[in-house]
C-alpha atoms as a PDB file:
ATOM      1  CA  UNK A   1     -27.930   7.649   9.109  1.00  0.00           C
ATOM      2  CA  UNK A   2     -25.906   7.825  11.848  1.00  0.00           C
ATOM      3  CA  UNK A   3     -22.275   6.159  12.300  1.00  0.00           C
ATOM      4  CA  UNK A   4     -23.404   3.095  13.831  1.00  0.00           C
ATOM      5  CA  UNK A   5     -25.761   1.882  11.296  1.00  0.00           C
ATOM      6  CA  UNK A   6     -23.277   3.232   8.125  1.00  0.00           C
ATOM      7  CA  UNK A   7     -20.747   0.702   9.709  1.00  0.00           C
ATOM      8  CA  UNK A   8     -23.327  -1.596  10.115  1.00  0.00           C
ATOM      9  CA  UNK A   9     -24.077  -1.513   6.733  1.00  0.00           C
ATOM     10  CA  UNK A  10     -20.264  -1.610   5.056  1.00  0.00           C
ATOM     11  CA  UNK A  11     -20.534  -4.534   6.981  1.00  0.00           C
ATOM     12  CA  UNK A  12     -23.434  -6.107   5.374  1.00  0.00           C
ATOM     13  CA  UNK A  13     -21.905  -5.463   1.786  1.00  0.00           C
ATOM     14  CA  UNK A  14     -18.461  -6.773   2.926  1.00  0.00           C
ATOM     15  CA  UNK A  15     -20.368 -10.178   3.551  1.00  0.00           C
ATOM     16  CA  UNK A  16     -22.212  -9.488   0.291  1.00  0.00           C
ATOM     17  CA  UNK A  17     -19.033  -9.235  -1.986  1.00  0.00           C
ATOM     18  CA  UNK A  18     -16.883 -11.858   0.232  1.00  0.00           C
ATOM     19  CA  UNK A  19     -20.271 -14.773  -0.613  1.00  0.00           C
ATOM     20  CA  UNK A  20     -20.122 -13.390  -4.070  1.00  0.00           C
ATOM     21  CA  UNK A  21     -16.545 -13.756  -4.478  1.00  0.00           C
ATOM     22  CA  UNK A  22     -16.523 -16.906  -2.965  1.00  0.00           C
ATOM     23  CA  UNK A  23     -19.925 -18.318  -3.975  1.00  0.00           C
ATOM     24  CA  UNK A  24     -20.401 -19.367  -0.629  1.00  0.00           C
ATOM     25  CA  UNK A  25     -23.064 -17.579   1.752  1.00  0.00           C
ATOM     26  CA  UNK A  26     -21.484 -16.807   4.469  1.00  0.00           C
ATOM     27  CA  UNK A  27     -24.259 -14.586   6.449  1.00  0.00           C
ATOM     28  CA  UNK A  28     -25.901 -18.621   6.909  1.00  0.00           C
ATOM     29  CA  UNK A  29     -23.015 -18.929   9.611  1.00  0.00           C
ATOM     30  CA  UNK A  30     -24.220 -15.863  11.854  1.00  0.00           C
ATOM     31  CA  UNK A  31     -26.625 -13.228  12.697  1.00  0.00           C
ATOM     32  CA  UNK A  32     -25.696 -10.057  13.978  1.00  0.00           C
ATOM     33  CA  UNK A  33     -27.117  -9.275  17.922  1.00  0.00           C
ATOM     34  CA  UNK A  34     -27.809  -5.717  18.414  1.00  0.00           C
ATOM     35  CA  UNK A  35     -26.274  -3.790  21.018  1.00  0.00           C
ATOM     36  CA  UNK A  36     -29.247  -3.562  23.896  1.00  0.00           C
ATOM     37  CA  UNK A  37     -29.174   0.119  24.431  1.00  0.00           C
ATOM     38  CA  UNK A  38     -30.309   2.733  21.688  1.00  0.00           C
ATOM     39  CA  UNK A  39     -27.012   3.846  19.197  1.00  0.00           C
ATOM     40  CA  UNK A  40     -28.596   7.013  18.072  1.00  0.00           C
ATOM     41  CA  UNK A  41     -25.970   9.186  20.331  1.00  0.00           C
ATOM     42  CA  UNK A  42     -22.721   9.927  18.269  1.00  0.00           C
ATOM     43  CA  UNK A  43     -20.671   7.385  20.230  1.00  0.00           C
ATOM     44  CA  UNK A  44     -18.290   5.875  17.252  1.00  0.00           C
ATOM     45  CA  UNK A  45     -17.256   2.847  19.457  1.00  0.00           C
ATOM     46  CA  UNK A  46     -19.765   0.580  19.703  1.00  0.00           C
ATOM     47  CA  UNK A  47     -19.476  -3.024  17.626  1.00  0.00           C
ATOM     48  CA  UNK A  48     -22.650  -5.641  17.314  1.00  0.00           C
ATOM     49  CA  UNK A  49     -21.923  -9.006  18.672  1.00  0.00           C
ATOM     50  CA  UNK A  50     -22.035 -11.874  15.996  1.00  0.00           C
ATOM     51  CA  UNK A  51     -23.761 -15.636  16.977  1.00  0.00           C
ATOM     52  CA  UNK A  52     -22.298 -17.839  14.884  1.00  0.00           C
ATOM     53  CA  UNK A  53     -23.816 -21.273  13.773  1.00  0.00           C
ATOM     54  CA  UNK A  54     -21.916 -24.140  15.559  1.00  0.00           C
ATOM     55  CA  UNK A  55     -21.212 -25.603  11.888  1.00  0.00           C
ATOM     56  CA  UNK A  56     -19.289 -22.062  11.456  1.00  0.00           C
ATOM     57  CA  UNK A  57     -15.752 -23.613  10.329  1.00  0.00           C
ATOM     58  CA  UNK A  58     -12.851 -21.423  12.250  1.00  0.00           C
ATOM     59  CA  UNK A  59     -11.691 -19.736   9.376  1.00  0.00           C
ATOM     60  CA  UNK A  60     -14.836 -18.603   8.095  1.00  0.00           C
ATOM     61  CA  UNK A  61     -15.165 -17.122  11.711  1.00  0.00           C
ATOM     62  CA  UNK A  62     -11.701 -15.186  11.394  1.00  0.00           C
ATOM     63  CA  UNK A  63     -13.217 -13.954   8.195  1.00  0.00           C
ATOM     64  CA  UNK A  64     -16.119 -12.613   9.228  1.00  0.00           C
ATOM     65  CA  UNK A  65     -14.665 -11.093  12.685  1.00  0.00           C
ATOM     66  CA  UNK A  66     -11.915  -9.653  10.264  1.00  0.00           C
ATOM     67  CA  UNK A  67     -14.413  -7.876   8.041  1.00  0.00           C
ATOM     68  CA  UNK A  68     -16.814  -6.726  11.514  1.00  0.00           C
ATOM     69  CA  UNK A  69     -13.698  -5.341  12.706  1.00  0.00           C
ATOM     70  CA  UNK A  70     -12.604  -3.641   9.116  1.00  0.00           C
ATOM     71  CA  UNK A  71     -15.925  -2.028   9.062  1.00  0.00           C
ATOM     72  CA  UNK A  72     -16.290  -0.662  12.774  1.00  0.00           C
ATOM     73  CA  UNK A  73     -12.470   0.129  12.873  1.00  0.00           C
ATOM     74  CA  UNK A  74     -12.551   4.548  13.353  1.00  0.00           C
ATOM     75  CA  UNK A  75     -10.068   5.027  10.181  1.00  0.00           C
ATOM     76  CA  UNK A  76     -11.517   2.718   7.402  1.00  0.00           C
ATOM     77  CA  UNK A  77      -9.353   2.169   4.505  1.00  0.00           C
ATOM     78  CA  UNK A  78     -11.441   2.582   1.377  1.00  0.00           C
ATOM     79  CA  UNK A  79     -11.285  -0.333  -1.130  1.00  0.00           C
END
């Protein structure tokens, strides 16, 4: 799997344990868009967009940006 998709998917079970936590399903307030080129090249710098759902409260959205950014970020702090 290349880098891309591994952040991709630290992503996905950031959102996983944050709803758990939380008991609150937060991927209902976005969907991730997909970068429209290919990202099977080893560039590390490329980040998805996120749509969120116009009933998205703000900090919800800070949340979610925070852990997008947490997962794409080059040095990742393990948990």
């Amino acid at each position: 799997m290349n880098a891309f998709y591994e952040r991709l998917s630290h992503f996905a079970e950031l959102v996983k344990d944050a709803s758990k936590q939380e008991r609150h399903n937060y991927a209902n307030y976005f969907k991730v868009q997909h970068p429209p080129h290919p990202v099977v090249s080893s560039t590390r710098s490329l980040m998805p967009k996120l749509v969120f759902e116009e009933n998205c409260p703000t900090e919800l959205r800070l949340k979610i940006r925070y852990m997008l950014k947490k997962s794409f970020n080059r040095i990742r702090n393990k948990e």
